[in-house]
PDB file of N, CA and C in Angstrom:
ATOM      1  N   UNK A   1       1.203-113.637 -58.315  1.00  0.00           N
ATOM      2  CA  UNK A   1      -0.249-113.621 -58.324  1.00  0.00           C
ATOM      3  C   UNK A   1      -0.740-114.316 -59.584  1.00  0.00           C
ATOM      4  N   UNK A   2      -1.905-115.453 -59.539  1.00  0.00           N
ATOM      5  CA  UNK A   2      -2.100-116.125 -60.444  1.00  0.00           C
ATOM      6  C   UNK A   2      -3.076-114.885 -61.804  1.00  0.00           C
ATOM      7  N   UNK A   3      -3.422-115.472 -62.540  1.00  0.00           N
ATOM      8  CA  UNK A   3      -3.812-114.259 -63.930  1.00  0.00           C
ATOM      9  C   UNK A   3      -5.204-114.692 -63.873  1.00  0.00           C
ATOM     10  N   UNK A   4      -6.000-113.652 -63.422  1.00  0.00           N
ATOM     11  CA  UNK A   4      -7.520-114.119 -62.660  1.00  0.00           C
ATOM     12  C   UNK A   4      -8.341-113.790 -64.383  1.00  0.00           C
ATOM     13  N   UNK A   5      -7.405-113.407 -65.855  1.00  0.00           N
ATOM     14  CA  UNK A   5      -8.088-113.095 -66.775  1.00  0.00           C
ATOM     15  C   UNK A   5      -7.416-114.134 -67.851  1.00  0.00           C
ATOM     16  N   UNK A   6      -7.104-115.038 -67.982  1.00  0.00           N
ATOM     17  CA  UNK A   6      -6.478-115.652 -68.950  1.00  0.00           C
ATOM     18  C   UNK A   6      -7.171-115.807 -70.060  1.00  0.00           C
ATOM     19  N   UNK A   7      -6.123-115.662 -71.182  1.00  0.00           N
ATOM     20  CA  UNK A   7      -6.914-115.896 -72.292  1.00  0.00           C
ATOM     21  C   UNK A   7      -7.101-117.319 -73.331  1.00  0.00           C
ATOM     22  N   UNK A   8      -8.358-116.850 -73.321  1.00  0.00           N
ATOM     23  CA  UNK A   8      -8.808-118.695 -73.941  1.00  0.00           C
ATOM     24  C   UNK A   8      -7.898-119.107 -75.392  1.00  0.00           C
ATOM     25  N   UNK A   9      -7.008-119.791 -74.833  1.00  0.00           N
ATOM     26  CA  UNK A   9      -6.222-120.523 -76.634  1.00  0.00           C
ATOM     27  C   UNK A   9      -5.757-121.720 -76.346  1.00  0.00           C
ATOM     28  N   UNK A  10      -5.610-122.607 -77.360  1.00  0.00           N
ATOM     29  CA  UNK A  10      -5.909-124.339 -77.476  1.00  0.00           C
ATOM     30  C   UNK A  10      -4.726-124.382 -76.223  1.00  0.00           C
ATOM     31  N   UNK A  11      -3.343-123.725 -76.321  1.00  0.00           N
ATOM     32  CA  UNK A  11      -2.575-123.656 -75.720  1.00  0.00           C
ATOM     33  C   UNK A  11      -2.474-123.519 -74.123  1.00  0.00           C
ATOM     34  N   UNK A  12      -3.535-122.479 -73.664  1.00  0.00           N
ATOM     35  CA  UNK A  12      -3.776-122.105 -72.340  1.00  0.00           C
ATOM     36  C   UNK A  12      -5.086-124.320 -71.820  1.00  0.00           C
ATOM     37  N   UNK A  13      -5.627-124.093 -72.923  1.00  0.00           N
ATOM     38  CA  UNK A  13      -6.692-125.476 -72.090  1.00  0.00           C
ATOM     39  C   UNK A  13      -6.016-126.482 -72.362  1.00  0.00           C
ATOM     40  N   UNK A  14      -4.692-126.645 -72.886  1.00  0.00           N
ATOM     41  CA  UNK A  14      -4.162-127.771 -72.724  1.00  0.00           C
ATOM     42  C   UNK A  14      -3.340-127.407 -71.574  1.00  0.00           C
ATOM     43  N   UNK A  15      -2.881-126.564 -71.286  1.00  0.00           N
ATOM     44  CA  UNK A  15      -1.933-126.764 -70.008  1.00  0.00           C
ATOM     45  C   UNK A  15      -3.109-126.882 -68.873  1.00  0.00           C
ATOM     46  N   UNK A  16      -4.325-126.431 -68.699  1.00  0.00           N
ATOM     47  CA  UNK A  16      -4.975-126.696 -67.815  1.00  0.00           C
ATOM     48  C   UNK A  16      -5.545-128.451 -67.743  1.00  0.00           C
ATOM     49  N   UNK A  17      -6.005-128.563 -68.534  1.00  0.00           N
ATOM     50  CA  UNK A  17      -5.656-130.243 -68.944  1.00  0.00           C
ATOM     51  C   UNK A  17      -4.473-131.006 -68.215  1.00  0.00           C
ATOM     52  N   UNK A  18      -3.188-130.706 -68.734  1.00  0.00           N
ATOM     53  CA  UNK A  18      -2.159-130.924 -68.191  1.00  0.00           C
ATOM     54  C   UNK A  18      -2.213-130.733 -66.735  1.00  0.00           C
ATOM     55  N   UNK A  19      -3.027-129.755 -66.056  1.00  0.00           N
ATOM     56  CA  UNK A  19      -2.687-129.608 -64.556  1.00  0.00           C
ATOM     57  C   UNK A  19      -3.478-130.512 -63.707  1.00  0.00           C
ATOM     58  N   UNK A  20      -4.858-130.621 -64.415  1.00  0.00           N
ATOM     59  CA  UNK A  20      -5.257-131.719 -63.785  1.00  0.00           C
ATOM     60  C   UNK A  20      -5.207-133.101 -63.715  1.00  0.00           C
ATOM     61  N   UNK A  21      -4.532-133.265 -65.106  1.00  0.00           N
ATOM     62  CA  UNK A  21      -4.213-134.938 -65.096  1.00  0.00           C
ATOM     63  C   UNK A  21      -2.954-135.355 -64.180  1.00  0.00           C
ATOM     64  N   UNK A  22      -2.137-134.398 -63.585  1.00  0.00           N
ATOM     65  CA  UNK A  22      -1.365-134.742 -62.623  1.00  0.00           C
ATOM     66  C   UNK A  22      -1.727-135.190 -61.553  1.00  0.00           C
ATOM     67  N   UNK A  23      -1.043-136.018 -60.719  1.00  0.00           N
ATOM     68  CA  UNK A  23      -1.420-136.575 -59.558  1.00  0.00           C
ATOM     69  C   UNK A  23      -1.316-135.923 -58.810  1.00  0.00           C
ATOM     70  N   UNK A  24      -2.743-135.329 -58.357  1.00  0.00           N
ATOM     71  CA  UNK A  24      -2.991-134.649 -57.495  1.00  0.00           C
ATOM     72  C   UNK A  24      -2.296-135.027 -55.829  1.00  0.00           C
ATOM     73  N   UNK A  25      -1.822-134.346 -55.163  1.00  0.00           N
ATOM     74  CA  UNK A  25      -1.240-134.638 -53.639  1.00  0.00           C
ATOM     75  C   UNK A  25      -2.260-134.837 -52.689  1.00  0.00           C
ATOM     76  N   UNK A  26      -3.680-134.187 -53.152  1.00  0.00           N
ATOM     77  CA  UNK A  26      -4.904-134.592 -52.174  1.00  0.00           C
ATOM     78  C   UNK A  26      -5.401-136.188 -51.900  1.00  0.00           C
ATOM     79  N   UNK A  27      -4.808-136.731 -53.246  1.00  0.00           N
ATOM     80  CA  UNK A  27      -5.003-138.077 -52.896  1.00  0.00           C
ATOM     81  C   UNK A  27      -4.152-138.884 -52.148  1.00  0.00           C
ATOM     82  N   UNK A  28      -3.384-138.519 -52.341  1.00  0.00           N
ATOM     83  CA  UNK A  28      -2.018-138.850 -51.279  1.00  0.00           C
ATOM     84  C   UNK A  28      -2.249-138.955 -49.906  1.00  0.00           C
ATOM     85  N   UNK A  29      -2.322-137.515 -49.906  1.00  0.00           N
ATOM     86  CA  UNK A  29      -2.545-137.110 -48.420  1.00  0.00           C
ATOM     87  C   UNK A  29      -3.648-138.214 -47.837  1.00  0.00           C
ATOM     88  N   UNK A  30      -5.200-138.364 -48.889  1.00  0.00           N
ATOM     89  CA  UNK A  30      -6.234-138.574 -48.232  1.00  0.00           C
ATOM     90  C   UNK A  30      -5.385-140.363 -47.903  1.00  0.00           C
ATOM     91  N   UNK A  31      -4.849-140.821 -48.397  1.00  0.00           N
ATOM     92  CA  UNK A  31      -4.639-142.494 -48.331  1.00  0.00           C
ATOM     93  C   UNK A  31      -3.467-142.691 -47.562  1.00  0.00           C
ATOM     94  N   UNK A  32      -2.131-141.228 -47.359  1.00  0.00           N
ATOM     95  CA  UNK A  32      -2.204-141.489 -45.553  1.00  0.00           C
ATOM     96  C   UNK A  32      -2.430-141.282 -44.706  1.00  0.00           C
ATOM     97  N   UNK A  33      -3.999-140.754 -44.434  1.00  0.00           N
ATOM     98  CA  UNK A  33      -4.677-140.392 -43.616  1.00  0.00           C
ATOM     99  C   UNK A  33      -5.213-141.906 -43.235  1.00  0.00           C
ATOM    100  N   UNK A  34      -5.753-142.417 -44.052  1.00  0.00           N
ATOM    101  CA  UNK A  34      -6.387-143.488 -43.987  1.00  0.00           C
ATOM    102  C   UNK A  34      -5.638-144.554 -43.618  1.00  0.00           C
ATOM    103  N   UNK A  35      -4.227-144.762 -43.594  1.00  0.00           N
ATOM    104  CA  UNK A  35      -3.511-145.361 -43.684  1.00  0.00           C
ATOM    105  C   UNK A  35      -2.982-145.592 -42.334  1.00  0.00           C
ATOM    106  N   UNK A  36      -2.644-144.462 -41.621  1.00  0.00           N
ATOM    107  CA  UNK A  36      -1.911-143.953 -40.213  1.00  0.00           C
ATOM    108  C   UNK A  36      -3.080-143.561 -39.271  1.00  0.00           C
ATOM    109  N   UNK A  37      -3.647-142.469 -39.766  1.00  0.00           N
ATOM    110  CA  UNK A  37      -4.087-141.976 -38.443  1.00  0.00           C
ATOM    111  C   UNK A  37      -5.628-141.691 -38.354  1.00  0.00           C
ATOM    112  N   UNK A  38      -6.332-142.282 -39.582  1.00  0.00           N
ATOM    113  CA  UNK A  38      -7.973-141.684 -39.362  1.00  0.00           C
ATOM    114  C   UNK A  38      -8.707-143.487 -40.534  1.00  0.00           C
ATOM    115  N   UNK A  39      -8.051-144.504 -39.667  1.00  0.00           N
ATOM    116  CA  UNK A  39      -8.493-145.306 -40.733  1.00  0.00           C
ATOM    117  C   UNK A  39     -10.649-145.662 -40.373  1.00  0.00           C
ATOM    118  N   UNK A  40     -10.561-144.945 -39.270  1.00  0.00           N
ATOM    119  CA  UNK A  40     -12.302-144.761 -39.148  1.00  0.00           C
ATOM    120  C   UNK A  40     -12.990-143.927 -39.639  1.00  0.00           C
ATOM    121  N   UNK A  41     -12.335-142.868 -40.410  1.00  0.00           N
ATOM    122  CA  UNK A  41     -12.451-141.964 -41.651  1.00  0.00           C
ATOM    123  C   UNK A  41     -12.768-142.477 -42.918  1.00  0.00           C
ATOM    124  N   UNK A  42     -12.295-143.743 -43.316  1.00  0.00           N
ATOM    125  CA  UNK A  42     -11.995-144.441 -44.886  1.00  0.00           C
ATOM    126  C   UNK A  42     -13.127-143.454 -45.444  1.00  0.00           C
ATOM    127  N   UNK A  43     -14.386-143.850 -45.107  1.00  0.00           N
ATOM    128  CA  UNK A  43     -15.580-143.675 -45.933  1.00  0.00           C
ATOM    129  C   UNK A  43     -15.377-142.395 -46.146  1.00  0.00           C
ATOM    130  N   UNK A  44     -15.458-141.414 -45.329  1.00  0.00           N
ATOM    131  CA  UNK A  44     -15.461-139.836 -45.122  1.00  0.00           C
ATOM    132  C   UNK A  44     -14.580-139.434 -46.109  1.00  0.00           C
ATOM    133  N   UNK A  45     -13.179-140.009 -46.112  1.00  0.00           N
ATOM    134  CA  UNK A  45     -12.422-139.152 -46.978  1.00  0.00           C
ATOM    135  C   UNK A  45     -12.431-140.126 -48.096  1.00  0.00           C
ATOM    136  N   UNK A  46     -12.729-140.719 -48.593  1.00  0.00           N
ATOM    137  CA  UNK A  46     -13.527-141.607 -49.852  1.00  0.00           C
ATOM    138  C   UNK A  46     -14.175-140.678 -50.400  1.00  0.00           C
ATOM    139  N   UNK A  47     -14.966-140.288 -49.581  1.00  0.00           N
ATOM    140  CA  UNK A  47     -16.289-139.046 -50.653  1.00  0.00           C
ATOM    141  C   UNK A  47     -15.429-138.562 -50.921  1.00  0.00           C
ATOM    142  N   UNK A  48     -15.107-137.393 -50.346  1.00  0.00           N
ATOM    143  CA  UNK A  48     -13.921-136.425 -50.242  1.00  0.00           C
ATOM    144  C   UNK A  48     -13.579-136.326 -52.107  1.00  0.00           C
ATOM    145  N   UNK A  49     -12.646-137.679 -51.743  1.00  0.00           N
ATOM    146  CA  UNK A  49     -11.777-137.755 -53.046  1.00  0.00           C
ATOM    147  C   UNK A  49     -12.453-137.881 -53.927  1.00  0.00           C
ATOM    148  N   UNK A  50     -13.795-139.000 -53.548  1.00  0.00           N
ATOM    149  CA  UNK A  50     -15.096-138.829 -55.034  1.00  0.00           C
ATOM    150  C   UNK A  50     -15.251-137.672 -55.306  1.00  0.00           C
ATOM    151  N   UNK A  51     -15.774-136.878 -54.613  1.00  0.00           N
ATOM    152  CA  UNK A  51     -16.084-135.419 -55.159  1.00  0.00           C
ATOM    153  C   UNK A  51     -15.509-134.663 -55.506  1.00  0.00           C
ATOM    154  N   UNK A  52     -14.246-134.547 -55.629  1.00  0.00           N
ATOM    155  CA  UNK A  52     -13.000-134.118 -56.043  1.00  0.00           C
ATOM    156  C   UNK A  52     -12.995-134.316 -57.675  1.00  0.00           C
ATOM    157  N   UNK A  53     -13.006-135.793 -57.896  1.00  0.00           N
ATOM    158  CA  UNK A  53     -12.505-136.395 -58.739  1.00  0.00           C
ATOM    159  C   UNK A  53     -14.117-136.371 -59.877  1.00  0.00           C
ATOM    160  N   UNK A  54     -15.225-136.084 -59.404  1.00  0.00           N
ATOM    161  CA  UNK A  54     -16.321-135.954 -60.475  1.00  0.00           C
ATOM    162  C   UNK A  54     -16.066-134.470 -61.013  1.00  0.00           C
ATOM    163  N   UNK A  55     -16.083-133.498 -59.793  1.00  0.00           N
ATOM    164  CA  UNK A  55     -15.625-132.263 -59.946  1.00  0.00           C
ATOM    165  C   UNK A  55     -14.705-132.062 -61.415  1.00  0.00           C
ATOM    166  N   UNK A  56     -13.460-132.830 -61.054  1.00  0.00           N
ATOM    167  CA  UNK A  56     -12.424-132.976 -62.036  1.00  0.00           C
ATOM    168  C   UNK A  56     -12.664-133.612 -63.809  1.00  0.00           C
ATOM    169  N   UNK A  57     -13.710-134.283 -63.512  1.00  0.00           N
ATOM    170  CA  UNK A  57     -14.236-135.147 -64.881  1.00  0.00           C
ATOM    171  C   UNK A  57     -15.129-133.851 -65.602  1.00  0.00           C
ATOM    172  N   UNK A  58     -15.892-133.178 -64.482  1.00  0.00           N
ATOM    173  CA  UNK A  58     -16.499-131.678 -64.983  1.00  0.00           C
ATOM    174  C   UNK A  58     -15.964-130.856 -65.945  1.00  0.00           C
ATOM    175  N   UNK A  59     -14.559-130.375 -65.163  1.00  0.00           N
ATOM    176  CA  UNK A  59     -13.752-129.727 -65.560  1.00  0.00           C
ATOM    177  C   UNK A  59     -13.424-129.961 -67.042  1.00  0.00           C
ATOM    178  N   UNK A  60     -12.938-131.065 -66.976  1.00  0.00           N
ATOM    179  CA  UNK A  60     -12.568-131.739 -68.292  1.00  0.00           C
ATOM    180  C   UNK A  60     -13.264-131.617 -69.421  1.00  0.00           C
ATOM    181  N   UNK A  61     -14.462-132.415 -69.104  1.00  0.00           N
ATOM    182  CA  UNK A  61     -16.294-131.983 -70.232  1.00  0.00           C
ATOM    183  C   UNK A  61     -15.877-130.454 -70.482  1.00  0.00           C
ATOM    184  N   UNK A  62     -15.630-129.441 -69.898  1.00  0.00           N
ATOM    185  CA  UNK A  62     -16.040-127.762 -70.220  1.00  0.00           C
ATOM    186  C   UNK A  62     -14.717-127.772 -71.060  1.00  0.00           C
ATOM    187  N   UNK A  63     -13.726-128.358 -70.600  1.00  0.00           N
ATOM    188  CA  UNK A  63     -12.379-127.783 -71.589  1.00  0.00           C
ATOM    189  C   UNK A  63     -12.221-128.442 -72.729  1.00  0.00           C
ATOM    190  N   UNK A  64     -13.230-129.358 -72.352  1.00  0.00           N
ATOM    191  CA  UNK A  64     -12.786-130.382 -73.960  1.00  0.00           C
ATOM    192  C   UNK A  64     -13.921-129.184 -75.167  1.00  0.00           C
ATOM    193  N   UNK A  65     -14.675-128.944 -74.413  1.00  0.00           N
ATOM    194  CA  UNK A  65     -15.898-128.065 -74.870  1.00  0.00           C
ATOM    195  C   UNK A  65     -15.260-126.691 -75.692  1.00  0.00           C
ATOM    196  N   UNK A  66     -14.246-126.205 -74.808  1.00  0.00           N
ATOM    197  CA  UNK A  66     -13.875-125.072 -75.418  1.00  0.00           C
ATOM    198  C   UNK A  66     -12.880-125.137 -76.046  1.00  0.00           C
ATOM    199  N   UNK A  67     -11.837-126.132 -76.425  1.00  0.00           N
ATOM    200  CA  UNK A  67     -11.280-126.443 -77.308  1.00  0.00           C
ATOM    201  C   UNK A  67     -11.484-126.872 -78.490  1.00  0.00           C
ATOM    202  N   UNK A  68     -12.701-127.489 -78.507  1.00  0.00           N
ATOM    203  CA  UNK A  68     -13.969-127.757 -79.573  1.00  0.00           C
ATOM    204  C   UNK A  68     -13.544-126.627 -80.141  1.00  0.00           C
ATOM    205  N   UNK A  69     -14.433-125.641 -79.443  1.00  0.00           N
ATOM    206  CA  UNK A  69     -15.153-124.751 -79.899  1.00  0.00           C
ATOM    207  C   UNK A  69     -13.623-123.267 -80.453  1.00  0.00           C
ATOM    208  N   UNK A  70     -12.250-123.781 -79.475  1.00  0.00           N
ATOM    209  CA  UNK A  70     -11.117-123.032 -80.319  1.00  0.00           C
ATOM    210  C   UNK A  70     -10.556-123.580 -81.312  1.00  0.00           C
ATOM    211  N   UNK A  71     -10.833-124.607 -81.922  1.00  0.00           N
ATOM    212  CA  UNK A  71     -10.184-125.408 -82.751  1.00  0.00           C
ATOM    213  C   UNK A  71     -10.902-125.661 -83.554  1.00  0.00           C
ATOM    214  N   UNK A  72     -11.342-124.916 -84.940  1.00  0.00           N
ATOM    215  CA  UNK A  72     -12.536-125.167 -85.943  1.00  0.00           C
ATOM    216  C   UNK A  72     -12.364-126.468 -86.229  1.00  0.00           C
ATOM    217  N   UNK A  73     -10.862-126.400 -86.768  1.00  0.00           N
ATOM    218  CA  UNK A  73     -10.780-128.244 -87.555  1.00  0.00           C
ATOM    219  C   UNK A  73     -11.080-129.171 -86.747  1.00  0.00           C
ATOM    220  N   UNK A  74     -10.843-129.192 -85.400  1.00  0.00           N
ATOM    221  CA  UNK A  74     -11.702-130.413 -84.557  1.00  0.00           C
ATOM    222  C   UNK A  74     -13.073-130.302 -84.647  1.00  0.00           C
ATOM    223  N   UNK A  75     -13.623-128.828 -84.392  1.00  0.00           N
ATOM    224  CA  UNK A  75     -14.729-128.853 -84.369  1.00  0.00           C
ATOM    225  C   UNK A  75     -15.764-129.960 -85.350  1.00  0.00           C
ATOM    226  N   UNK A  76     -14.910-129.109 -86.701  1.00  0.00           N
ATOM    227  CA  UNK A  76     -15.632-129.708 -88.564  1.00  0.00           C
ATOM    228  C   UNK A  76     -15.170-131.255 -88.446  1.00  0.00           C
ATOM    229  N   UNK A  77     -14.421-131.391 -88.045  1.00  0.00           N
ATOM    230  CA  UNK A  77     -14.133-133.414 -88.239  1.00  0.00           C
ATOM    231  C   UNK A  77     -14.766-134.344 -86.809  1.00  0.00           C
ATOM    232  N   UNK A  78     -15.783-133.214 -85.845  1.00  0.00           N
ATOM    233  CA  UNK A  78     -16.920-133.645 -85.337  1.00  0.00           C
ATOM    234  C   UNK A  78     -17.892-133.715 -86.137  1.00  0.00           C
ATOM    235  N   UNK A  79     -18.062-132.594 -86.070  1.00  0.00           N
ATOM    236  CA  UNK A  79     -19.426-132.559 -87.458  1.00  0.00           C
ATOM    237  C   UNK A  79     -19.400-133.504 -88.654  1.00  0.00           C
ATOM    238  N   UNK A  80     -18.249-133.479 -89.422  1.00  0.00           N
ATOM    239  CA  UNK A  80     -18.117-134.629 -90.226  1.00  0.00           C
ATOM    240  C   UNK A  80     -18.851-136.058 -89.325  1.00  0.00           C
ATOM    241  N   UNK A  81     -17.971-136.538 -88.897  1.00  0.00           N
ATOM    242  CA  UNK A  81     -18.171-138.272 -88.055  1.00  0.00           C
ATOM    243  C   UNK A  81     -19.390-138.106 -87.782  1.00  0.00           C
ATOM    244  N   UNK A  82     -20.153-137.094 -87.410  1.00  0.00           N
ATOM    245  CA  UNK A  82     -21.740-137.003 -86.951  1.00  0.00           C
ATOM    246  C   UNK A  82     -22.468-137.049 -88.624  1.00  0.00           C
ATOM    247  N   UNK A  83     -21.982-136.269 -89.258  1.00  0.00           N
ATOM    248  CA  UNK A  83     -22.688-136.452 -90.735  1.00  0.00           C
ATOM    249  C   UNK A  83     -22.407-137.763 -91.048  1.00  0.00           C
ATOM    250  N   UNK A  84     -21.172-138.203 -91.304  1.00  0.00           N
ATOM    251  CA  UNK A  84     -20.921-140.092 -91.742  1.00  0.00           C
ATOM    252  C   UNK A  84     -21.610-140.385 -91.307  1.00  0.00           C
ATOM    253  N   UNK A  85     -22.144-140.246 -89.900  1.00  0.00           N
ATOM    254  CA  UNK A  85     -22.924-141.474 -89.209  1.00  0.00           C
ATOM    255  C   UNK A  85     -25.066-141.637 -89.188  1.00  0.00           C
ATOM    256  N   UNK A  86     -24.856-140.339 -89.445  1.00  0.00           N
ATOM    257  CA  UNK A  86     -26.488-139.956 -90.141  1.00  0.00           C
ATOM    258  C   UNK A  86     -26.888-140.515 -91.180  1.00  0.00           C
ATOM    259  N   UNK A  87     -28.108-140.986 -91.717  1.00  0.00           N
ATOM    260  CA  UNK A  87     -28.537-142.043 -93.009  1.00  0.00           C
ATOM    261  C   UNK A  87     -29.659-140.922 -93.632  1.00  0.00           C
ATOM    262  N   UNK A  88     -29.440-140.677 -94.638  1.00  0.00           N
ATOM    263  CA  UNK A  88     -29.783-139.600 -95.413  1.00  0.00           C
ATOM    264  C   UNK A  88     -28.871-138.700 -95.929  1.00  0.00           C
ATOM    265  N   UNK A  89     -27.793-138.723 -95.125  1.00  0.00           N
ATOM    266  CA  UNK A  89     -26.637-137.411 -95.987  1.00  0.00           C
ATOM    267  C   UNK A  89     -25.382-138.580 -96.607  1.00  0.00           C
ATOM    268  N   UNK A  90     -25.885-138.268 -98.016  1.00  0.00           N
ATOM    269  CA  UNK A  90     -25.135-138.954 -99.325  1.00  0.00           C
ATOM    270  C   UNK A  90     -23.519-139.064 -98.232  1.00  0.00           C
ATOM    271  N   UNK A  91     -22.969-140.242 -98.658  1.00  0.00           N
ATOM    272  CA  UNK A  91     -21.347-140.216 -98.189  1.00  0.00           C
ATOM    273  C   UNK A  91     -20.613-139.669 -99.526  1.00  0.00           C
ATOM    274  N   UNK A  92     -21.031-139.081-100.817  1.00  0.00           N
ATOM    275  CA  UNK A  92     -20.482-137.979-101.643  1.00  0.00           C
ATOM    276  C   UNK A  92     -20.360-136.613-100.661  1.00  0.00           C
ATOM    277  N   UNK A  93     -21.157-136.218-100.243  1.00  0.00           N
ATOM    278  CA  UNK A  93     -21.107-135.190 -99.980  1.00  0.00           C
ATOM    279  C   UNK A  93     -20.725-134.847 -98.439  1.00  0.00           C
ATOM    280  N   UNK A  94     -20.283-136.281 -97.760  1.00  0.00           N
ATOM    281  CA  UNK A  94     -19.527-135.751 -96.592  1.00  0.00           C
ATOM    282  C   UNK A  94     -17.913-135.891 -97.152  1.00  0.00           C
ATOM    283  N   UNK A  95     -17.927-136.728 -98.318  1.00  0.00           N
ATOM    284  CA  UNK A  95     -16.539-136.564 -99.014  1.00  0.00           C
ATOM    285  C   UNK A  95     -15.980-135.111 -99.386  1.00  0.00           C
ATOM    286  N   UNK A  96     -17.223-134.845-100.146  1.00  0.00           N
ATOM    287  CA  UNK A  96     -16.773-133.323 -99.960  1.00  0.00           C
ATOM    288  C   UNK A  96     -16.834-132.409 -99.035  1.00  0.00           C
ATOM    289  N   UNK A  97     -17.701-132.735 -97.734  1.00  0.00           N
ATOM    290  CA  UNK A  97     -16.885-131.713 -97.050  1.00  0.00           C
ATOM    291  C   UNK A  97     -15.683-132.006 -96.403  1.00  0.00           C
ATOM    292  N   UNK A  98     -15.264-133.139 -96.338  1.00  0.00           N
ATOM    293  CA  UNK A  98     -13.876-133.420 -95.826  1.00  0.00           C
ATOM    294  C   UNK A  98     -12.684-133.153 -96.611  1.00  0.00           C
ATOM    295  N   UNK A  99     -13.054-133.343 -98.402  1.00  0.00           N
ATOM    296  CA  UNK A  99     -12.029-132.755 -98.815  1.00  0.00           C
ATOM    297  C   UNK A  99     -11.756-131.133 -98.522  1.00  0.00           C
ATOM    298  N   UNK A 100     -13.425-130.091 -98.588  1.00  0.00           N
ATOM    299  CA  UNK A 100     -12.596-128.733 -98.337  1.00  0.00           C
ATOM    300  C   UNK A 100     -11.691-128.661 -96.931  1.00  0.00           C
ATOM    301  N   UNK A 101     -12.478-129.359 -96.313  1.00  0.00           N
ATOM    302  CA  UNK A 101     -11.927-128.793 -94.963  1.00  0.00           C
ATOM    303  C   UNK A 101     -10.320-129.150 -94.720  1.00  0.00           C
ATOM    304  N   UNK A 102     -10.236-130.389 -95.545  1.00  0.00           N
ATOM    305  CA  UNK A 102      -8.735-130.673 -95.300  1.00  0.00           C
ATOM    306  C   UNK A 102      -7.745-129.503 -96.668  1.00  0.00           C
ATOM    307  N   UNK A 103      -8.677-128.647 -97.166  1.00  0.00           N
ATOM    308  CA  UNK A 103      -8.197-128.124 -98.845  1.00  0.00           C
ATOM    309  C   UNK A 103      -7.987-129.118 -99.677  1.00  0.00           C
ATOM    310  N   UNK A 104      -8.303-129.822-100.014  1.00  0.00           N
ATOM    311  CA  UNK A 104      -8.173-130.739-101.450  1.00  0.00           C
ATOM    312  C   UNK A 104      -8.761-130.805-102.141  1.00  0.00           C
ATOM    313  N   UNK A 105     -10.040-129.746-102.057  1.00  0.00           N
ATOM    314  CA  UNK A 105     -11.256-129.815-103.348  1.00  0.00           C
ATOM    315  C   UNK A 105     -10.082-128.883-104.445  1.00  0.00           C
ATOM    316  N   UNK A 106     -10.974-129.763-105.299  1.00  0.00           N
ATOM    317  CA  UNK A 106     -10.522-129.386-107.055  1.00  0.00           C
ATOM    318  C   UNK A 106     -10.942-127.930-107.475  1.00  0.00           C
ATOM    319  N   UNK A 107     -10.239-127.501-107.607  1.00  0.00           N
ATOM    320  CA  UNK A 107     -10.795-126.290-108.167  1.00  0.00           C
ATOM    321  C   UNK A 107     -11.041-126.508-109.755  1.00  0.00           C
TER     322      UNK A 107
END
């Protein structure tokens, strides 16, 4: 029985990551369908697989989201590249926050 409570760690959304970047067998299937026995289908199971496959890009956006959000240091070296790239915040002081975050400020 699959674990209908899993718990959120960088570890668990990369294997889900991992499950979807595999080649899925639905596409398979749908292209020898199309291939053999329903080629007056193309369009039909075209969507099919489109919608599948936006579905899947979804997926992705939310896990990249919560890995963000489990992974401070990715998080802060977003935030950083967003501060570099803002005009008004001194590049001293995104130096320093990149040195704490990596620990290299001077004590």
């Amino acid at each position: 029985m699959a674990d209908t409570n899993p718990t959120m760690t960088v570890e668990y959304i990369l294997g889900q990551i991992e499950k979807l970047s595999a080649e899925p067998a639905y596409i398979q299937e749908a292209i020898a369908k199309i291939d053999n026995s329903a080629p007056d289908k193309a369009p039909a199971i075209a969507a099919v697989v489109e919608a599948r496959e936006t579905t899947n890009r979804s997926v992705l956006d939310f896990y990249r989201q919560l890995y963000a959000d489990l992974n401070p240091q990715a998080h802060a070296m977003t935030v950083l590249e967003k501060a570099a790239g803002t005009s008004g915040i001194p590049m001293g002081e995104v130096t320093n926050m990149l040195n704490r975050l990596l620990g290299l400020e001077s004590k």
